[in-house]
PDB file of N, CA and C in Angstrom:
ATOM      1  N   UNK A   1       2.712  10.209  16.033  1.00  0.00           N
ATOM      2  CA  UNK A   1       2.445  11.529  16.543  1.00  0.00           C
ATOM      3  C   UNK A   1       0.935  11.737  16.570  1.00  0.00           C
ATOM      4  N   UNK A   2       0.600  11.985  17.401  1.00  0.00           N
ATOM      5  CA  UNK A   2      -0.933  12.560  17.322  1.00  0.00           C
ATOM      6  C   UNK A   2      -1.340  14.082  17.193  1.00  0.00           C
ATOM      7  N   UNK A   3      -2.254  14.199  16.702  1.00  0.00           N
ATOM      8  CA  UNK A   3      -2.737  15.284  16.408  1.00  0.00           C
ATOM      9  C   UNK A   3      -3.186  16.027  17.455  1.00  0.00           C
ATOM     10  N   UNK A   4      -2.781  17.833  17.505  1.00  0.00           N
ATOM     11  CA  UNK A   4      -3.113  18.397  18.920  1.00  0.00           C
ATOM     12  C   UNK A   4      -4.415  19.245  18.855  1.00  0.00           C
ATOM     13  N   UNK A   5      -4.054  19.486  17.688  1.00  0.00           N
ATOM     14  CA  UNK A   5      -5.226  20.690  17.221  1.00  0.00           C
ATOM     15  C   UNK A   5      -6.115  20.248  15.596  1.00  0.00           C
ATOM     16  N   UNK A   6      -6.849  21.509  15.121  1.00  0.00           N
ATOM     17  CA  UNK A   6      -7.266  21.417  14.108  1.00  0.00           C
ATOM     18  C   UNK A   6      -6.382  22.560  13.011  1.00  0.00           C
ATOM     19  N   UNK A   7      -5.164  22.984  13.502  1.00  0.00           N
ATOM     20  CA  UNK A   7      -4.509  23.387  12.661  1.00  0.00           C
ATOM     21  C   UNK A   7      -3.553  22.162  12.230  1.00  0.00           C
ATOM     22  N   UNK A   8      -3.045  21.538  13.122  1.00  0.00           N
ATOM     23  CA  UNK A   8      -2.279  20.218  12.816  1.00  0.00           C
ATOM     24  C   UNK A   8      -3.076  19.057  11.793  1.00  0.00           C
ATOM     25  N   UNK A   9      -4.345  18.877  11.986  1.00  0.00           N
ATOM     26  CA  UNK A   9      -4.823  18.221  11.077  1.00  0.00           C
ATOM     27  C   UNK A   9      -5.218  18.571   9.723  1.00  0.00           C
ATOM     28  N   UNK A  10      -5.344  20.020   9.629  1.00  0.00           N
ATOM     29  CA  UNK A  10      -5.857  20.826   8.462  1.00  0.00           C
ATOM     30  C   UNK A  10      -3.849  20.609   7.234  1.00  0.00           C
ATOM     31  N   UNK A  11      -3.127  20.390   8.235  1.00  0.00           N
ATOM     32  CA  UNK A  11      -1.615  20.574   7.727  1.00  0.00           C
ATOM     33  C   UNK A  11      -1.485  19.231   7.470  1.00  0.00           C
ATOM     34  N   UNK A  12      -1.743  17.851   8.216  1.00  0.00           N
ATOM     35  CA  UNK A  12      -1.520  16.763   7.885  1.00  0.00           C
ATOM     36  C   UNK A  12      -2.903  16.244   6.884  1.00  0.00           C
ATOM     37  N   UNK A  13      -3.638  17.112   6.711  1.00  0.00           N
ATOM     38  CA  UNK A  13      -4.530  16.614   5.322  1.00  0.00           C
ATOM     39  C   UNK A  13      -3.915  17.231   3.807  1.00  0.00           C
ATOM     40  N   UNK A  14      -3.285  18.008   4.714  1.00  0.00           N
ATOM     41  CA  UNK A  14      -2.792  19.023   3.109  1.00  0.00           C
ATOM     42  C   UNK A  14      -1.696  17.949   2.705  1.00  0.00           C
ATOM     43  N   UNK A  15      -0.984  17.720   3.796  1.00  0.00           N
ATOM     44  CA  UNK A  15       0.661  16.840   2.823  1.00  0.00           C
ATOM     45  C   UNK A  15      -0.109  15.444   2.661  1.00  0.00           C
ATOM     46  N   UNK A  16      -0.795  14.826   3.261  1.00  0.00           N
ATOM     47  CA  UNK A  16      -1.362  13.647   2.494  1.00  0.00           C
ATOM     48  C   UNK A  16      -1.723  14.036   1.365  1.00  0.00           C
ATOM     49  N   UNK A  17      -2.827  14.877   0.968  1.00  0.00           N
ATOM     50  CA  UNK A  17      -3.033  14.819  -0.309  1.00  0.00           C
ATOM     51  C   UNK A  17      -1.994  15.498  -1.181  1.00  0.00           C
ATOM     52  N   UNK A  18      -0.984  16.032  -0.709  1.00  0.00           N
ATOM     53  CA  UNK A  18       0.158  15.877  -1.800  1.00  0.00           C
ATOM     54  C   UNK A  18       1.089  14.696  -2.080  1.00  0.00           C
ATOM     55  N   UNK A  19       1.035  14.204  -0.906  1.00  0.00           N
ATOM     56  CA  UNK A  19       1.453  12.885  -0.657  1.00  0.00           C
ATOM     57  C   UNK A  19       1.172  11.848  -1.727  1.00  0.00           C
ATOM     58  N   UNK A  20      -0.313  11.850  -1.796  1.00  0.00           N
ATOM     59  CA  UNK A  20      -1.336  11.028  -2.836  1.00  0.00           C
ATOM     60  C   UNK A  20      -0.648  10.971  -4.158  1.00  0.00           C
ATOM     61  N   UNK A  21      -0.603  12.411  -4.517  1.00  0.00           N
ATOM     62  CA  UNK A  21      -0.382  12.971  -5.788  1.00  0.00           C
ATOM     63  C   UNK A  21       1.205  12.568  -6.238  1.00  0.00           C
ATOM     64  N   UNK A  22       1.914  12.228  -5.298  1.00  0.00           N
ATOM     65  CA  UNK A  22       3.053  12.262  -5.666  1.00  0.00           C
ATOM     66  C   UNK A  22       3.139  10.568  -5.717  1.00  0.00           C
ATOM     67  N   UNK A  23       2.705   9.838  -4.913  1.00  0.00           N
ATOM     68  CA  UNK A  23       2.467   8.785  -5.340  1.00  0.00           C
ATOM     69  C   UNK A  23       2.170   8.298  -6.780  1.00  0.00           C
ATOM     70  N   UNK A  24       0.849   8.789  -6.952  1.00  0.00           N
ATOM     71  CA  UNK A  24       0.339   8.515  -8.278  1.00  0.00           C
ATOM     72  C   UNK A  24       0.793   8.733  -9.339  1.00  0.00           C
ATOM     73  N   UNK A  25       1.741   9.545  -9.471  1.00  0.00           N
ATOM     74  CA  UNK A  25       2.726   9.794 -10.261  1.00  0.00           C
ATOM     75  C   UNK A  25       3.813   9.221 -10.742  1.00  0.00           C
ATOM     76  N   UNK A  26       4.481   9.191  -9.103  1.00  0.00           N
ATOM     77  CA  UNK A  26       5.363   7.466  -9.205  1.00  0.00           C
ATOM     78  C   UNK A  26       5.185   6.027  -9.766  1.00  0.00           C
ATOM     79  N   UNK A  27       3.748   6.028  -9.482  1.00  0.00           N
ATOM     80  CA  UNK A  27       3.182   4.734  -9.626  1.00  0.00           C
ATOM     81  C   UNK A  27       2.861   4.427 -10.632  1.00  0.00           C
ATOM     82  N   UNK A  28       2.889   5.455 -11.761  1.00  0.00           N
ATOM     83  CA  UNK A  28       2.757   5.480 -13.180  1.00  0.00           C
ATOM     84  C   UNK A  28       3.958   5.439 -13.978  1.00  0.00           C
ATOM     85  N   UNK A  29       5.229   5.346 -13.725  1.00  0.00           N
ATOM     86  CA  UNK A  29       6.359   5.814 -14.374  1.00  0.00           C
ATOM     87  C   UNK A  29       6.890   4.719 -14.613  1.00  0.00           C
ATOM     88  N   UNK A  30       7.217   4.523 -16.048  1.00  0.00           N
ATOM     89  CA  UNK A  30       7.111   3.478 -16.605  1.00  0.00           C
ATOM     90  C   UNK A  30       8.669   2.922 -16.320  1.00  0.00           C
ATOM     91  N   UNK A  31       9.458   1.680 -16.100  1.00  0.00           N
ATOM     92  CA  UNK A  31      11.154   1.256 -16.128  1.00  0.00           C
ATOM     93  C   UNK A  31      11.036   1.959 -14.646  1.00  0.00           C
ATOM     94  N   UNK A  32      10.476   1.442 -13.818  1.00  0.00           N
ATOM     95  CA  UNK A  32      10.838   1.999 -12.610  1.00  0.00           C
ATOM     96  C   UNK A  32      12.451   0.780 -11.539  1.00  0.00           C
ATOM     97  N   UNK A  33      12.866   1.382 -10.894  1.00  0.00           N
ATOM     98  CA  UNK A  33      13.928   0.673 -10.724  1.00  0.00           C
ATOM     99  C   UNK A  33      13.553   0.148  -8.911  1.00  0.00           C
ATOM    100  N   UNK A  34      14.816  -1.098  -8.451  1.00  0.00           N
ATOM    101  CA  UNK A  34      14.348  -1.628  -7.378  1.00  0.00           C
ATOM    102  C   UNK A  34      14.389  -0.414  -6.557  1.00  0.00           C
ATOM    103  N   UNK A  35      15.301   0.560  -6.293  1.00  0.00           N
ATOM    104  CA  UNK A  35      14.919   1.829  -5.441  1.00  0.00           C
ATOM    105  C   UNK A  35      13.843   2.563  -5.318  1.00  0.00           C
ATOM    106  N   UNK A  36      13.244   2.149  -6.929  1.00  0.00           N
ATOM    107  CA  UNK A  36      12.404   3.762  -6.938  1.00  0.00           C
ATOM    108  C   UNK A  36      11.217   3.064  -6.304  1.00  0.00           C
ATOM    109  N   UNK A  37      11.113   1.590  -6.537  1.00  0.00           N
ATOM    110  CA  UNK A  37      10.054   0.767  -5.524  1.00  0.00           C
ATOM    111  C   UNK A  37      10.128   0.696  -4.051  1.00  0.00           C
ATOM    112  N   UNK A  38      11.026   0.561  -3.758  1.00  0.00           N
ATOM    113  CA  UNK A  38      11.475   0.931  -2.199  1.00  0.00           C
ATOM    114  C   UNK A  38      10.570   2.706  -1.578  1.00  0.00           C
ATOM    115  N   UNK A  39      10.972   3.407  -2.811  1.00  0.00           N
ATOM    116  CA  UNK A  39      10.717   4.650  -2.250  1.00  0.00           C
ATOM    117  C   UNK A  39       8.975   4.851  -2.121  1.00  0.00           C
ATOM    118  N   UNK A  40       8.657   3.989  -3.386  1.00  0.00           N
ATOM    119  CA  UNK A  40       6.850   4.230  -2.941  1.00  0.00           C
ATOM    120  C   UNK A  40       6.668   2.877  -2.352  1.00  0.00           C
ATOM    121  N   UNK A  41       7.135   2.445  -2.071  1.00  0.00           N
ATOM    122  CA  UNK A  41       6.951   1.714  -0.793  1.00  0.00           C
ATOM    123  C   UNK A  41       6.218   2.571   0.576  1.00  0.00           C
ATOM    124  N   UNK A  42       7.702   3.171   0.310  1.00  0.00           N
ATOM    125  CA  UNK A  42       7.804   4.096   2.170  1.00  0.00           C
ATOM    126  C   UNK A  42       6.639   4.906   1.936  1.00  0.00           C
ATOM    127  N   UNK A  43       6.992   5.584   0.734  1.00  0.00           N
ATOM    128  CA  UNK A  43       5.512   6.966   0.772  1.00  0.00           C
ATOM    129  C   UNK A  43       4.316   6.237   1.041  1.00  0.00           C
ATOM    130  N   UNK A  44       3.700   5.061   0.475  1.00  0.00           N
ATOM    131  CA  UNK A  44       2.657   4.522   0.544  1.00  0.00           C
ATOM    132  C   UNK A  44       2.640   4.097   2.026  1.00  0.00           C
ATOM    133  N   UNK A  45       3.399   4.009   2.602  1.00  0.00           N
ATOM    134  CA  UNK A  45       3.507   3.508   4.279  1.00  0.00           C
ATOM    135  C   UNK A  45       3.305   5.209   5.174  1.00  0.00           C
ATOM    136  N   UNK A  46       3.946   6.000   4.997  1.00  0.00           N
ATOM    137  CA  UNK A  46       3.680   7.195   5.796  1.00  0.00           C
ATOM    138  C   UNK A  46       2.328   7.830   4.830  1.00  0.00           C
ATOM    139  N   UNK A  47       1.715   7.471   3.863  1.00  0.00           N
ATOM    140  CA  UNK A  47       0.283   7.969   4.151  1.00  0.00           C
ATOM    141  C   UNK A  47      -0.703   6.967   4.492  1.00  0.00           C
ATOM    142  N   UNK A  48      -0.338   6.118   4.694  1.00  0.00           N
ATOM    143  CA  UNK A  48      -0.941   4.792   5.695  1.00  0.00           C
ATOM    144  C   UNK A  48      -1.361   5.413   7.060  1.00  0.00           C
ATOM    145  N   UNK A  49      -0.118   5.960   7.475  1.00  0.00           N
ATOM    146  CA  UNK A  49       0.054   6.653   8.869  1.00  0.00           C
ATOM    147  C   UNK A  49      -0.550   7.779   9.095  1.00  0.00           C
ATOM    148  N   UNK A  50      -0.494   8.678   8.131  1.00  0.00           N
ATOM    149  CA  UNK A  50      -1.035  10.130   7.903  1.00  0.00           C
ATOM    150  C   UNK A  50      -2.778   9.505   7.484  1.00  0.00           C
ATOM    151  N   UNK A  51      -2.785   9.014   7.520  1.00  0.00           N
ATOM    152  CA  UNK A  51      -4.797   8.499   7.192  1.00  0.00           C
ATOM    153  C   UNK A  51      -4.867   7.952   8.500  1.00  0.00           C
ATOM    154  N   UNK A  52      -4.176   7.285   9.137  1.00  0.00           N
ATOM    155  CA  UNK A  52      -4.628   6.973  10.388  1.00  0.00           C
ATOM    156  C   UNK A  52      -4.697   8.222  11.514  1.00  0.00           C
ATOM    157  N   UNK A  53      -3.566   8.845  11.589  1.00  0.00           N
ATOM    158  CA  UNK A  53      -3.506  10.049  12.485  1.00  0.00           C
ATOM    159  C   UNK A  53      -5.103  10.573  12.348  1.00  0.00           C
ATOM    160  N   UNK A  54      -5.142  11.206  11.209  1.00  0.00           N
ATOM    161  CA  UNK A  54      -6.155  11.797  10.670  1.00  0.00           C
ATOM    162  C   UNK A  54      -7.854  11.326  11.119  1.00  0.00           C
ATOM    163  N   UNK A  55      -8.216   9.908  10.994  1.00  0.00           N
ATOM    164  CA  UNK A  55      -9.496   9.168  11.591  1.00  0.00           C
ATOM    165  C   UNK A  55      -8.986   8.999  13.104  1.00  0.00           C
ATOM    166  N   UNK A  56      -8.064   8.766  13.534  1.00  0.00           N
ATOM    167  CA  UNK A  56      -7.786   9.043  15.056  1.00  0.00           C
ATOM    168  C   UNK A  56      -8.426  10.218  16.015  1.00  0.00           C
ATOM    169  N   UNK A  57      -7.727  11.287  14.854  1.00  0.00           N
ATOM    170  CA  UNK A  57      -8.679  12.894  15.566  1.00  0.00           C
ATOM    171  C   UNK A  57      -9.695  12.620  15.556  1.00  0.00           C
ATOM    172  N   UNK A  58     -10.388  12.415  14.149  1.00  0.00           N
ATOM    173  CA  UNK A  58     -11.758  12.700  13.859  1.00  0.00           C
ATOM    174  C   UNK A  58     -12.754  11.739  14.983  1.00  0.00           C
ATOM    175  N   UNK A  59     -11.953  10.790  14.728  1.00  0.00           N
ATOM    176  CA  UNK A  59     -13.051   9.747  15.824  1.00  0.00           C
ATOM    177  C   UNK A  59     -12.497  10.731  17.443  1.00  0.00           C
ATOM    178  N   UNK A  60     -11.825  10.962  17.799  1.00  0.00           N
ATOM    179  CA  UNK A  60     -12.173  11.509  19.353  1.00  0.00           C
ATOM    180  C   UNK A  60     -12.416  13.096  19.197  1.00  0.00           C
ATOM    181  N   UNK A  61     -12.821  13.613  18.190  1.00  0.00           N
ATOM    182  CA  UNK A  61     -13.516  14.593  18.374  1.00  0.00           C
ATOM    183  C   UNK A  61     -14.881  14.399  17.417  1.00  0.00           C
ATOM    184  N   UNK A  62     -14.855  13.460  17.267  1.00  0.00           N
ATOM    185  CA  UNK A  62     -16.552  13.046  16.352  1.00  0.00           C
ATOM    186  C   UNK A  62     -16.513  14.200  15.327  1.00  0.00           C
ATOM    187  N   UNK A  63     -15.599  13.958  14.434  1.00  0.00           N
ATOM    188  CA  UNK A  63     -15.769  14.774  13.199  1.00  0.00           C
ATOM    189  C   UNK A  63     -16.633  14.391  12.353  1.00  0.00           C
ATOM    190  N   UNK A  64     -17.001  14.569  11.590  1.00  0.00           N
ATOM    191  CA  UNK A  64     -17.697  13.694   9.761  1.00  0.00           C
ATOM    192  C   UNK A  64     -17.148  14.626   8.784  1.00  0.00           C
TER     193      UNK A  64
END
């Protein structure tokens, strides 16, 4: 999906960085099981995506 606006990106920076957080959390929890690896798997893959969307905008509207 690409980004249309700067309300869409202001919304896909917000759930990445909850995204992050929820990761890091996961990623700390100790007896984790083959599912619960699967699952930060995926999360770590859709903020893969959500960081790309994100430098996508910025580079065609020359953000910094």
């Amino acid at each position: 999906m690409k980004l249309q606006n700067e309300q869409e990106l202001e919304n896909t920076r917000r759930k990445l960085t909850e995204l992050e957080a929820l990761i890091a959390r996961n990623a700390g929890k100790p007896n984790r099981t083959p599912i619960s690896d699967l699952s930060l798997q995926s999360m770590k893959q859709m903020a893969t995506k959500l960081r790309a969307e994100i430098l996508e905008y910025e580079q065609a509207h020359q953000m910094t």
